[in-house]
Every structure is written in structure tokens, then in C-alpha cells.
C-alpha atoms as a PDB file:
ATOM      1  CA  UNK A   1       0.000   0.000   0.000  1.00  0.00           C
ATOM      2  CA  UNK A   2       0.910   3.181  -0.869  1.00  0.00           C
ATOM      3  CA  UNK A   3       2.391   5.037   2.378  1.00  0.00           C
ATOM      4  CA  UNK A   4       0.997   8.793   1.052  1.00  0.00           C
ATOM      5  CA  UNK A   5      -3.160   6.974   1.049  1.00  0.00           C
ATOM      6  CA  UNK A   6      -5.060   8.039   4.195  1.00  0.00           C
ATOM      7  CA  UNK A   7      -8.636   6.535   4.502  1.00  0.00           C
ATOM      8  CA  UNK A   8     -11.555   6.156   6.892  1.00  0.00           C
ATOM      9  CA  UNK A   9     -14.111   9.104   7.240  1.00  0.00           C
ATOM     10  CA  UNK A  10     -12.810  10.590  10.638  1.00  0.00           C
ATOM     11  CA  UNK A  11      -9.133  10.071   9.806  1.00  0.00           C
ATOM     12  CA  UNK A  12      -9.787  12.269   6.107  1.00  0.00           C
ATOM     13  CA  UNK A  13     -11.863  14.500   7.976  1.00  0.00           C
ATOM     14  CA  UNK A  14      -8.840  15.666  10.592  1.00  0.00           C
ATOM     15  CA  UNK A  15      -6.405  14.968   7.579  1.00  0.00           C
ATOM     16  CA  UNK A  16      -8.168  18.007   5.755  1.00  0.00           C
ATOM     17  CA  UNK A  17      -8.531  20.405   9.041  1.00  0.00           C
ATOM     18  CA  UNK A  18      -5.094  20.084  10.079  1.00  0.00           C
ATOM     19  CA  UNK A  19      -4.281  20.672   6.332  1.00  0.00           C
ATOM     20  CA  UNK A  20      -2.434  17.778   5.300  1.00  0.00           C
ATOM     21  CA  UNK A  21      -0.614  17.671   1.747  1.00  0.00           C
ATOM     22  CA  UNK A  22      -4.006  16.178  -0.188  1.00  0.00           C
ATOM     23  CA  UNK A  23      -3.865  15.845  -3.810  1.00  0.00           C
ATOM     24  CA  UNK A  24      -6.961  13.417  -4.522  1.00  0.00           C
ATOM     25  CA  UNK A  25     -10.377  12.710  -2.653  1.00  0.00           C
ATOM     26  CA  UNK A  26     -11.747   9.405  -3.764  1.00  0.00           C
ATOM     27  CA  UNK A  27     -15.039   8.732  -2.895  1.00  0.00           C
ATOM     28  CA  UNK A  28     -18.327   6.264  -3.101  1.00  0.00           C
ATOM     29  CA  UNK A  29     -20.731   8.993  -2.881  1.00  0.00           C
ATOM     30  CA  UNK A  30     -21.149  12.564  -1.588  1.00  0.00           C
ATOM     31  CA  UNK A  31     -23.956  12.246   0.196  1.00  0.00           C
ATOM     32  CA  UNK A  32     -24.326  11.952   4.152  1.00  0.00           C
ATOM     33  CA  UNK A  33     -20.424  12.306   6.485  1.00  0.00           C
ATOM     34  CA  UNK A  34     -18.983  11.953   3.089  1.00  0.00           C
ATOM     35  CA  UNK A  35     -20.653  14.947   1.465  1.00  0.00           C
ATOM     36  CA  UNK A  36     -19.000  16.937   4.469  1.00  0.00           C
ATOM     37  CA  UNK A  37     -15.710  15.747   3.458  1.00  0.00           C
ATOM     38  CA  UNK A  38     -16.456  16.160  -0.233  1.00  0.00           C
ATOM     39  CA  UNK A  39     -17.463  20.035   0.930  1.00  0.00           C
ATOM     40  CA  UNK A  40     -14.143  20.384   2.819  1.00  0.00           C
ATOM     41  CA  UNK A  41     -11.779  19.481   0.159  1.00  0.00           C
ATOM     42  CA  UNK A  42     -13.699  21.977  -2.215  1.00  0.00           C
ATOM     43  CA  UNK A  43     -12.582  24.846   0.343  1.00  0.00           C
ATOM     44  CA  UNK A  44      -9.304  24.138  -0.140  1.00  0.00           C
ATOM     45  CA  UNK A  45      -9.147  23.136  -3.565  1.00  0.00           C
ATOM     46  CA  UNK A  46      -8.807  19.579  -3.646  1.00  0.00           C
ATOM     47  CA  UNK A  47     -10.032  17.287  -6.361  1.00  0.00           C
ATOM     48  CA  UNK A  48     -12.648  14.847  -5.343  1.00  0.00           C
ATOM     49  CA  UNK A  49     -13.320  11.870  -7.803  1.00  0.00           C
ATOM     50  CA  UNK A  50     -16.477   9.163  -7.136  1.00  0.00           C
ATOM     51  CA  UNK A  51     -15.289   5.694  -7.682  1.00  0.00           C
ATOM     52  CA  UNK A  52     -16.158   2.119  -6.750  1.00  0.00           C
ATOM     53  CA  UNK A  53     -15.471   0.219  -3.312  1.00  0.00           C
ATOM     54  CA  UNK A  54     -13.155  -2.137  -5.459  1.00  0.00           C
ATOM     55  CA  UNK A  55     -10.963   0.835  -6.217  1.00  0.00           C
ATOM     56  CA  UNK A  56     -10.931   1.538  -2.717  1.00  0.00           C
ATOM     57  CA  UNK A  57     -10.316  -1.789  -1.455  1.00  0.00           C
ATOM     58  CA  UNK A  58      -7.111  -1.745  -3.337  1.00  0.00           C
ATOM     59  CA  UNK A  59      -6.104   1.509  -2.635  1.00  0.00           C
ATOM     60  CA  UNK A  60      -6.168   0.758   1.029  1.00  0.00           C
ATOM     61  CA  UNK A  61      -5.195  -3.311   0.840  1.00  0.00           C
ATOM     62  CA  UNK A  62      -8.340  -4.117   1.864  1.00  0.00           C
ATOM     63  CA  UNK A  63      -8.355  -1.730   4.554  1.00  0.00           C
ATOM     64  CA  UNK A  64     -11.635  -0.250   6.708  1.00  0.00           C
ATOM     65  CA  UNK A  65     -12.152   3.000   4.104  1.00  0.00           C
ATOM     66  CA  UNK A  66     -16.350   3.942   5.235  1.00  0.00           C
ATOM     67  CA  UNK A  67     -16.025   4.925   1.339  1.00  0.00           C
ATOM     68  CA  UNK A  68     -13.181   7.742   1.135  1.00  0.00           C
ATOM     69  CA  UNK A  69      -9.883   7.422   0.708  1.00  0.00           C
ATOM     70  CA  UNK A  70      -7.453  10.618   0.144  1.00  0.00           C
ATOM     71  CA  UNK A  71      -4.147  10.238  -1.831  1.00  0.00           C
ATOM     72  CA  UNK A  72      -1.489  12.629  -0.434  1.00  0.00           C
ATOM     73  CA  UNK A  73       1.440  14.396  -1.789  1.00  0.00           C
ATOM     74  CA  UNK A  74       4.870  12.835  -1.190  1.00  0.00           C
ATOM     75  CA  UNK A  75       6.453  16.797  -1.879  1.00  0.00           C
ATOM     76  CA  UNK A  76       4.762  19.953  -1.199  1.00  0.00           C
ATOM     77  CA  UNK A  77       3.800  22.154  -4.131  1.00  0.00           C
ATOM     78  CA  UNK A  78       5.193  25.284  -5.205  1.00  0.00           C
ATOM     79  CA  UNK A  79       3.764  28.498  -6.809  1.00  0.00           C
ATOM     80  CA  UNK A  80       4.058  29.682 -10.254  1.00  0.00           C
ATOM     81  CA  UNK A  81       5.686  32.676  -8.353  1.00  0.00           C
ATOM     82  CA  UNK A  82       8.309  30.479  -7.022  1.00  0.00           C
ATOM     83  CA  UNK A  83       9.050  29.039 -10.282  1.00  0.00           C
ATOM     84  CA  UNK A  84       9.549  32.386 -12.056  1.00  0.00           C
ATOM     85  CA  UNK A  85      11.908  33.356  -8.779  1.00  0.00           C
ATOM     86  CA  UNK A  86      14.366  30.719  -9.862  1.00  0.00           C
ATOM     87  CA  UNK A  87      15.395  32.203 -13.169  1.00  0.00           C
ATOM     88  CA  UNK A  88      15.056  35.501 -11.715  1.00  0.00           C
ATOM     89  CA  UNK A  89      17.895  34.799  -9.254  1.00  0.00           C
ATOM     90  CA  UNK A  90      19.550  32.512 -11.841  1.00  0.00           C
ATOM     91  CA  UNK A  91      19.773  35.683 -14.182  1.00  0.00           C
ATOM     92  CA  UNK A  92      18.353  33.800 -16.828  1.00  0.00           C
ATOM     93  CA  UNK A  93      14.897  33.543 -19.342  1.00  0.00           C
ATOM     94  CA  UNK A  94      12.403  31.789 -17.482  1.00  0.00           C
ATOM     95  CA  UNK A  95      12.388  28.007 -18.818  1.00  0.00           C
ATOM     96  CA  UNK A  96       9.159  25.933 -17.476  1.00  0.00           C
ATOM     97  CA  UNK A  97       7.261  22.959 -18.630  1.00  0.00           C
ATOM     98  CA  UNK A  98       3.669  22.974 -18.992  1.00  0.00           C
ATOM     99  CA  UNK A  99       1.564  19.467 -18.685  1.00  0.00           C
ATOM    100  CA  UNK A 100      -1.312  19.309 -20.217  1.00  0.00           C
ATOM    101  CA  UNK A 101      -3.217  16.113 -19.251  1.00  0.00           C
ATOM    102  CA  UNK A 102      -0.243  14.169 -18.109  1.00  0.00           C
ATOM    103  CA  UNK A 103      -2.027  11.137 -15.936  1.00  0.00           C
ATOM    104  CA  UNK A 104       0.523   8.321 -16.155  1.00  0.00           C
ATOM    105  CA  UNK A 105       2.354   8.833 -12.812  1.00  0.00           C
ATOM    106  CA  UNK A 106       5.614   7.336 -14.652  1.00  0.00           C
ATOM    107  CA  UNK A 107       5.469   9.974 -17.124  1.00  0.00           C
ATOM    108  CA  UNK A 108       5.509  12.594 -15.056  1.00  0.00           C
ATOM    109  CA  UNK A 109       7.733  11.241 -12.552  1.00  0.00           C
ATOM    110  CA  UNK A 110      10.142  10.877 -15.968  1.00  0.00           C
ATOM    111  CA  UNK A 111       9.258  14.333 -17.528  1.00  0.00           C
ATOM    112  CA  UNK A 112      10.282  15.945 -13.628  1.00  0.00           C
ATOM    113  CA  UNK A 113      14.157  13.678 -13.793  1.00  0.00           C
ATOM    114  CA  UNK A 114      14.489  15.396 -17.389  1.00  0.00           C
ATOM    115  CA  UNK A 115      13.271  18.880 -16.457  1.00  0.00           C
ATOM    116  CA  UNK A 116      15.788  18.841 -13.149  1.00  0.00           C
ATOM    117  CA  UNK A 117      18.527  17.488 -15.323  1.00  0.00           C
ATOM    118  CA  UNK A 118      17.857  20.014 -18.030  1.00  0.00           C
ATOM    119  CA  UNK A 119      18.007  22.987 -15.632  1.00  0.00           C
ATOM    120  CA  UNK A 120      14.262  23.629 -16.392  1.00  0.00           C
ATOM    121  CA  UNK A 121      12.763  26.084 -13.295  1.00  0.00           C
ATOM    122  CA  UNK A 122       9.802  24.326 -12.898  1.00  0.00           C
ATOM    123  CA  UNK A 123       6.721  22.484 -13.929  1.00  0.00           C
ATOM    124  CA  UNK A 124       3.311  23.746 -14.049  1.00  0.00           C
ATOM    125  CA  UNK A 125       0.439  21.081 -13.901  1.00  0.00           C
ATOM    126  CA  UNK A 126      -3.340  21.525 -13.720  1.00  0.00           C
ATOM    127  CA  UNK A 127      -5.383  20.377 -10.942  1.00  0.00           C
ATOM    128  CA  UNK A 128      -7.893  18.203 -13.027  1.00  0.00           C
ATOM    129  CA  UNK A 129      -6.687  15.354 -15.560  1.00  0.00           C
ATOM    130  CA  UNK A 130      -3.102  15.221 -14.214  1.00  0.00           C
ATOM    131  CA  UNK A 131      -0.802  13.164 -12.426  1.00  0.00           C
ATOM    132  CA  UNK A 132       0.137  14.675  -8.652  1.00  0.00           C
ATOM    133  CA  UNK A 133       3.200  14.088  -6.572  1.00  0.00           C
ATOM    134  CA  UNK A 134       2.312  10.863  -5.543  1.00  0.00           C
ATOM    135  CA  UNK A 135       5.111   8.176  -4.741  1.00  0.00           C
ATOM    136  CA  UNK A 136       5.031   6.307  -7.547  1.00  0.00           C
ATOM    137  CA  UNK A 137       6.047   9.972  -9.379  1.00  0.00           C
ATOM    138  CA  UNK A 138       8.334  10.116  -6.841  1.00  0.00           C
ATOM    139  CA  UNK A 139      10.175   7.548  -7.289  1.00  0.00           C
ATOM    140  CA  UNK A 140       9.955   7.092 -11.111  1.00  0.00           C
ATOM    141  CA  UNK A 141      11.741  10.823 -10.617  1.00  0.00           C
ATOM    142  CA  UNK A 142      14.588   9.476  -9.106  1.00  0.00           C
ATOM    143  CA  UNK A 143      14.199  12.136  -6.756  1.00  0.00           C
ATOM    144  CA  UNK A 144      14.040  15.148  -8.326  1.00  0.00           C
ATOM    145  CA  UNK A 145      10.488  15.855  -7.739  1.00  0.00           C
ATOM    146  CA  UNK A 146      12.511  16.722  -4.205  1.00  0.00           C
ATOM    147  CA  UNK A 147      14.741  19.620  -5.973  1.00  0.00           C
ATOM    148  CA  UNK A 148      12.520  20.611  -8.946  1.00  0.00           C
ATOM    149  CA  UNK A 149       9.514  22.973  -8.198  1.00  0.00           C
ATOM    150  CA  UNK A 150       6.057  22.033  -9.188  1.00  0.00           C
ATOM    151  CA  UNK A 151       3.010  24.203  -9.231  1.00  0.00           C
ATOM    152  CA  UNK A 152      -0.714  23.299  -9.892  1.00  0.00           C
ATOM    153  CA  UNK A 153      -2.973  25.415 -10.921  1.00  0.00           C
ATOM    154  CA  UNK A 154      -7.087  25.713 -11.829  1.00  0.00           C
ATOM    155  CA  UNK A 155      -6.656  26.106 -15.535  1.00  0.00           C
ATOM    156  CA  UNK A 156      -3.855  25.565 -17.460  1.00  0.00           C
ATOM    157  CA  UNK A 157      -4.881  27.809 -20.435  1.00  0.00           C
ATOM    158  CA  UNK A 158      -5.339  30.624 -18.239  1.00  0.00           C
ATOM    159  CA  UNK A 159      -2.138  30.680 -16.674  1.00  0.00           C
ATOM    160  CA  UNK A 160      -0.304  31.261 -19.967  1.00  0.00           C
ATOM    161  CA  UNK A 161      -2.471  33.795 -20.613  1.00  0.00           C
ATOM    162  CA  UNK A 162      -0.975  35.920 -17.638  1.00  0.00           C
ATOM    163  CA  UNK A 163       3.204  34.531 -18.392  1.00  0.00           C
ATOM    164  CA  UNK A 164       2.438  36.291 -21.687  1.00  0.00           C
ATOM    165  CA  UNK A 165       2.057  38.888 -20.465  1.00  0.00           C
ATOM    166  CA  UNK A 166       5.813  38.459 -18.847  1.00  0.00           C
ATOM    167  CA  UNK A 167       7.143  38.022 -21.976  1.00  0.00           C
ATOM    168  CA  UNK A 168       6.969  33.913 -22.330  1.00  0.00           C
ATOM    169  CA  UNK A 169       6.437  32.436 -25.264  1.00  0.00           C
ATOM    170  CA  UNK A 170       4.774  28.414 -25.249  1.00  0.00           C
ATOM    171  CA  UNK A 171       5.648  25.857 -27.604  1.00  0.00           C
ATOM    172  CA  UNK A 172       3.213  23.040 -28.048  1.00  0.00           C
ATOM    173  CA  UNK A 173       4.356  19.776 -29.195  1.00  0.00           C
ATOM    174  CA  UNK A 174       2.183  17.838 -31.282  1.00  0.00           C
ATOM    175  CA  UNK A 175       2.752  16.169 -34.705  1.00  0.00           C
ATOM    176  CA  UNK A 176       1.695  19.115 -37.275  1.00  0.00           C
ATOM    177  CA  UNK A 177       4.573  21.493 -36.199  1.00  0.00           C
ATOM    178  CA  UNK A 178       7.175  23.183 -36.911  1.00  0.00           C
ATOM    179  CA  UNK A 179      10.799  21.217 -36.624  1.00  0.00           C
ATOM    180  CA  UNK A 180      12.124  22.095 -32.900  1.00  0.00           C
ATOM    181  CA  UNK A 181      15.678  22.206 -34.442  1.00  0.00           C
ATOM    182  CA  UNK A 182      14.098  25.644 -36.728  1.00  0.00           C
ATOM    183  CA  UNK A 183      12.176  27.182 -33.791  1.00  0.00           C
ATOM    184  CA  UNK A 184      14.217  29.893 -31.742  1.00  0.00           C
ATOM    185  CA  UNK A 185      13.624  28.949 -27.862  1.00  0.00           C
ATOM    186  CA  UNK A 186      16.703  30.776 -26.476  1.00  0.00           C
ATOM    187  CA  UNK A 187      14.302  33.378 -24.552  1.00  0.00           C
ATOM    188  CA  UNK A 188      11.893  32.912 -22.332  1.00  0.00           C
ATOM    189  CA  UNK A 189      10.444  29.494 -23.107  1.00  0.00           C
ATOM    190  CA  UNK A 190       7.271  27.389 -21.919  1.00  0.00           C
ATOM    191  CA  UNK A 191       7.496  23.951 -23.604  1.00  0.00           C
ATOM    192  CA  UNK A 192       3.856  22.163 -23.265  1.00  0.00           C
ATOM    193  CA  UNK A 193       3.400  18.708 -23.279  1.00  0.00           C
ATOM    194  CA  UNK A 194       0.040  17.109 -23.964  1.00  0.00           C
ATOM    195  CA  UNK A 195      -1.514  13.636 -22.762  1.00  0.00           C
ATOM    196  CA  UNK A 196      -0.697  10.565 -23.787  1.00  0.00           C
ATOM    197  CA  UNK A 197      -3.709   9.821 -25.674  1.00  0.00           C
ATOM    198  CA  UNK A 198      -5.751  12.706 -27.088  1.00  0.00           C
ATOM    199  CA  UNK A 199      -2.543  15.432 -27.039  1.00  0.00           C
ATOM    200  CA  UNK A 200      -2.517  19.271 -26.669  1.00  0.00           C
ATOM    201  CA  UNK A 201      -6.726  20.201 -25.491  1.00  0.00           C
ATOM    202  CA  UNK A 202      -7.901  22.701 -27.549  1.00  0.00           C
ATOM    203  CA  UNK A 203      -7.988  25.704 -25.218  1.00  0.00           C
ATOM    204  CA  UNK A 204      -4.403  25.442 -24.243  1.00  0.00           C
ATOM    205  CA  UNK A 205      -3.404  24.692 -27.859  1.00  0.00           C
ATOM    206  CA  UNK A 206      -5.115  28.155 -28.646  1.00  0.00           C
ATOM    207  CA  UNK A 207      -2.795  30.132 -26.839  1.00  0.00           C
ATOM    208  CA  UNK A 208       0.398  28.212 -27.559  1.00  0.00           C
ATOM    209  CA  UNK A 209       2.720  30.862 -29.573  1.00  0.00           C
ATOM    210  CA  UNK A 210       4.345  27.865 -31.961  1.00  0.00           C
ATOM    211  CA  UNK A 211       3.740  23.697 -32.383  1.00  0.00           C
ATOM    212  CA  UNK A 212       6.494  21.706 -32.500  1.00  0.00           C
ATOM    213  CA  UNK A 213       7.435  18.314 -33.970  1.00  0.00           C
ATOM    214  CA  UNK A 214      10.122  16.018 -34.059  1.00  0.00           C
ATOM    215  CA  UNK A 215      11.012  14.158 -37.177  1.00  0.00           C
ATOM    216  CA  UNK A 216       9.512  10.662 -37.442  1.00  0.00           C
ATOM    217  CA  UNK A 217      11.172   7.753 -39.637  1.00  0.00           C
ATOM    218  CA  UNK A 218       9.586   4.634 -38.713  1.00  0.00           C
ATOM    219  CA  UNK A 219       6.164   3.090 -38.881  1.00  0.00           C
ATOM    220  CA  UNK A 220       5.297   4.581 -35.525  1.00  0.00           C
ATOM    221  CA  UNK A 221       3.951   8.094 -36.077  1.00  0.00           C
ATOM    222  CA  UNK A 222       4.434   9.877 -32.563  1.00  0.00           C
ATOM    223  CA  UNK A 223       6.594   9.385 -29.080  1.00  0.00           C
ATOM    224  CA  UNK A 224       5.868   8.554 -25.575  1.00  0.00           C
ATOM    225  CA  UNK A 225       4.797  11.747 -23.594  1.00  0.00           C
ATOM    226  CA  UNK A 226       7.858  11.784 -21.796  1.00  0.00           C
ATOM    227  CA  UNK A 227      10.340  10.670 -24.433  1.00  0.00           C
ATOM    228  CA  UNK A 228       9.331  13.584 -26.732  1.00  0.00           C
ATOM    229  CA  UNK A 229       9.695  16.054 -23.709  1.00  0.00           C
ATOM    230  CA  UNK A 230      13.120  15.223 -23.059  1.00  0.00           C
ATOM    231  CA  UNK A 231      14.029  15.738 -26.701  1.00  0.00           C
ATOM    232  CA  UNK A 232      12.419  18.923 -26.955  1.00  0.00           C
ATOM    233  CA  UNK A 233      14.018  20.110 -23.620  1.00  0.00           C
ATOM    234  CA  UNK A 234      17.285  19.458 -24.607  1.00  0.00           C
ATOM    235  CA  UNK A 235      16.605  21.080 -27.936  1.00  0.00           C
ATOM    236  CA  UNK A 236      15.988  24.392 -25.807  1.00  0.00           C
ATOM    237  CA  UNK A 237      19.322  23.668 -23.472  1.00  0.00           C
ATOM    238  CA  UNK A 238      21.638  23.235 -26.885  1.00  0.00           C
ATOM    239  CA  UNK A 239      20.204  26.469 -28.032  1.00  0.00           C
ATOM    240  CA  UNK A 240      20.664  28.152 -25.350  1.00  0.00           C
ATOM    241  CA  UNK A 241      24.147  26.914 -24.486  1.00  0.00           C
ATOM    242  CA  UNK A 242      25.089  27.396 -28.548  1.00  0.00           C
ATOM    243  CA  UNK A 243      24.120  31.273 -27.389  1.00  0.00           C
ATOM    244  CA  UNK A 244      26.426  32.037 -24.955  1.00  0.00           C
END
């Protein structure tokens, strides 16, 4: 069993008031004790998802859950603030990575080692339809979900809209772009990743300044999530070192 999972109504409950580190609320219903919890996490911001008592049992190995189970955070989360204070006392362009609809906890845990190794400041993830800083990401981070700053926010979309206004300019990656190796990224540079499945969503594809691809050879016509952020991360570090 996961050692971040806290379950049983009452021990959620004071888990929430004494504001614990919660990324996820799972629940059977929200109705009754657990509608109070359900209302508690929505104070503060946490996502509550209904499931199934199978889920649950195996979440909590079969554990006494009354129906709720809450998944916390094995690091605390930054702010976008925080992020943007790294390159500021750095001296450098901001350089952040955007997630759009990253859910596979080893994807993100991977896209976090190659962001920390890059020299990235920080990764930005929305609250809804994204992994969290659970162990699993953790670990599959080798640790550097420890030393790399992570922010989530309400909507994705909407915070680029205000680091445009700072002067940052996102690049998408998708399959329909531009070559990364032709795209100038040695300002500052937001690289966005989309899901593994369905890509870039539309509203944070709208306000993405470029769309990047990487050249495909084979029979296979796109990368793993966190694969094709590692190329295009280290596209931005050679430019930026070929700069200096």
C-alpha cells in the first residue's frame, strides 16, 4: 500500500482540518459524512473523484475505508511565483514545462528527472486530468520531484495567458509542427506537453505561440509523452548553451 493513502471518514476528515498535503479525494458517494468531506476538500481546492469500493479496497489493501480514501502528496507544491523566482535569481529567461493532461504517474515522474537534469525552473500542472506528486512519481523521478519545483494550478490555459504577459512564449508539441531544431527557444520558453492519448486540449493549444514536432522515420507516427519532452528540452538547453 501506498504510504501517502489516508482513509476512513474521521481520519480524512482531521487529515483536511489540520491541512495535510491532499492531492486526490476518492469517494463512493457525496452524500451523508462523506458529502461533508467532499465540501471540505472543495474549500481548499482539492479534487474529489467518485469511484467504486473495489478501487478503494485496493487503494487501502483491503483496509476499513467507510467509502473515502485521500491520496497525499509525497512533496509539497510550489507556486508559479516560485518558479519564475528561480530564473530571476539565476539571471536567466524563465524556462518551465507545462503538462497538459499528463495522468501516467511514470510519465511525469520521468518528464520531472528530465526537467531537473535540463536545468528547467519548474513544472506547471493543472489540478484536473493530471498526475500529482504521488510516490510512484516520486520515485519514477529518481528524486528530483525533491529539488525541482512544481506548481498546480485551476486552468492551465489561463495561466499562460498571464506569463504572456511576462514576456513567455509556449511551444506546443504535437505532430503538425514546426521542426524544434528551426524554432528559436533561447528566450523565455514554456514547452507544453500534452496527454498521452488525445494530445494538446484545444484551449491550451489556442494560446500556444508555436507547435512543434520532431522528425519521425519509422512506422510509428508519434513518441511517448515523456520521451518527446526530453528531446524537446534538450533542444531548448543546446540552443541556449550554442548562445552564450
Amino acid at each position: 500500500m501506498d504510504e501517502q493513502i489516508i482513509y476512513g471518514r474521521n481520519s480524512v476528515m482531521e487529515a483536511l482540518k489540520a491541512d495535510t498535503p491532499i492531492d486526490h479525494i476518492f469517494v463512493t458517494s457525496m452524500t451523508g459524512s462523506l458529502g461533508a468531506i467532499c465540501k471540505e476538500a472543495k474549500k481548499r481546492g482539492i479534487v474529489v473523484k467518485t469511484t467504486d469500493n473495489r478501487k478503494l479496497d485496493a487503494m487501502c489493501d483491503g483496509g476499513n475505508h467507510q467509502g473515502v480514501c485521500a491520496e497525499g502528496a509525497c512533496a509539497e507544491y510550489a507556486t508559479v511565483a516560485d518558479i519564475l523566482a528561480v530564473s530571476e535569481k539565476k539571471g536567466t529567461a524563465p524556462f518551465l514545462i507545462l503538462c497538459d493532461g499528463i495522468e501516467d504517474p511514470h510519465n511525469l515522474g520521468a518528464i520531472l528527472r528530465t526537467a531537473e537534469a535540463a536545468g528547467a525552473d519548474g513544472v506547471i500542472l493543472p489540478k484536473r486530468r493530471s498526475a500529482s506528486l504521488t510516490q510512484t512519481v516520486y520515485k519514477t523521478s529518481a528524486g528530483a520531484a525533491s529539488w525541482i519545483p512544481v506548481a498546480r494550478v485551476g486552468n492551465l490555459a489561463t495561466e499562460m495567458i498571464a506569463l504572456k504577459k511576462r514576456g513567455i512564449w509556449f511551444f506546443g508539441a504535437d505532430m503538425d509542427g514546426q521542426p524544434a531544431t528551426k524554432t528559436d527557444m533561447t528566450g523565455a520558453v514554456g514547452i507544453v506537453i500534452g496527454s498521452e492519448g488525445f494530445g494538446l486540449s484545444a484551449p491550451v493549444r489556442a494560446q500556444c505561440d508555436g507547435i512543434l514536432s520532431l522528425p519521425m522515420f519509422g512506422k510509428i507516427n508519434s513518441l511517448n509523452a515523456s520521451v518527446a519532452a526530453g528531446i524537446l528540452l534538450y533542444e531548448v538547453v543546446r540552443q541556449r548553451t550554442d548562445s552564450l
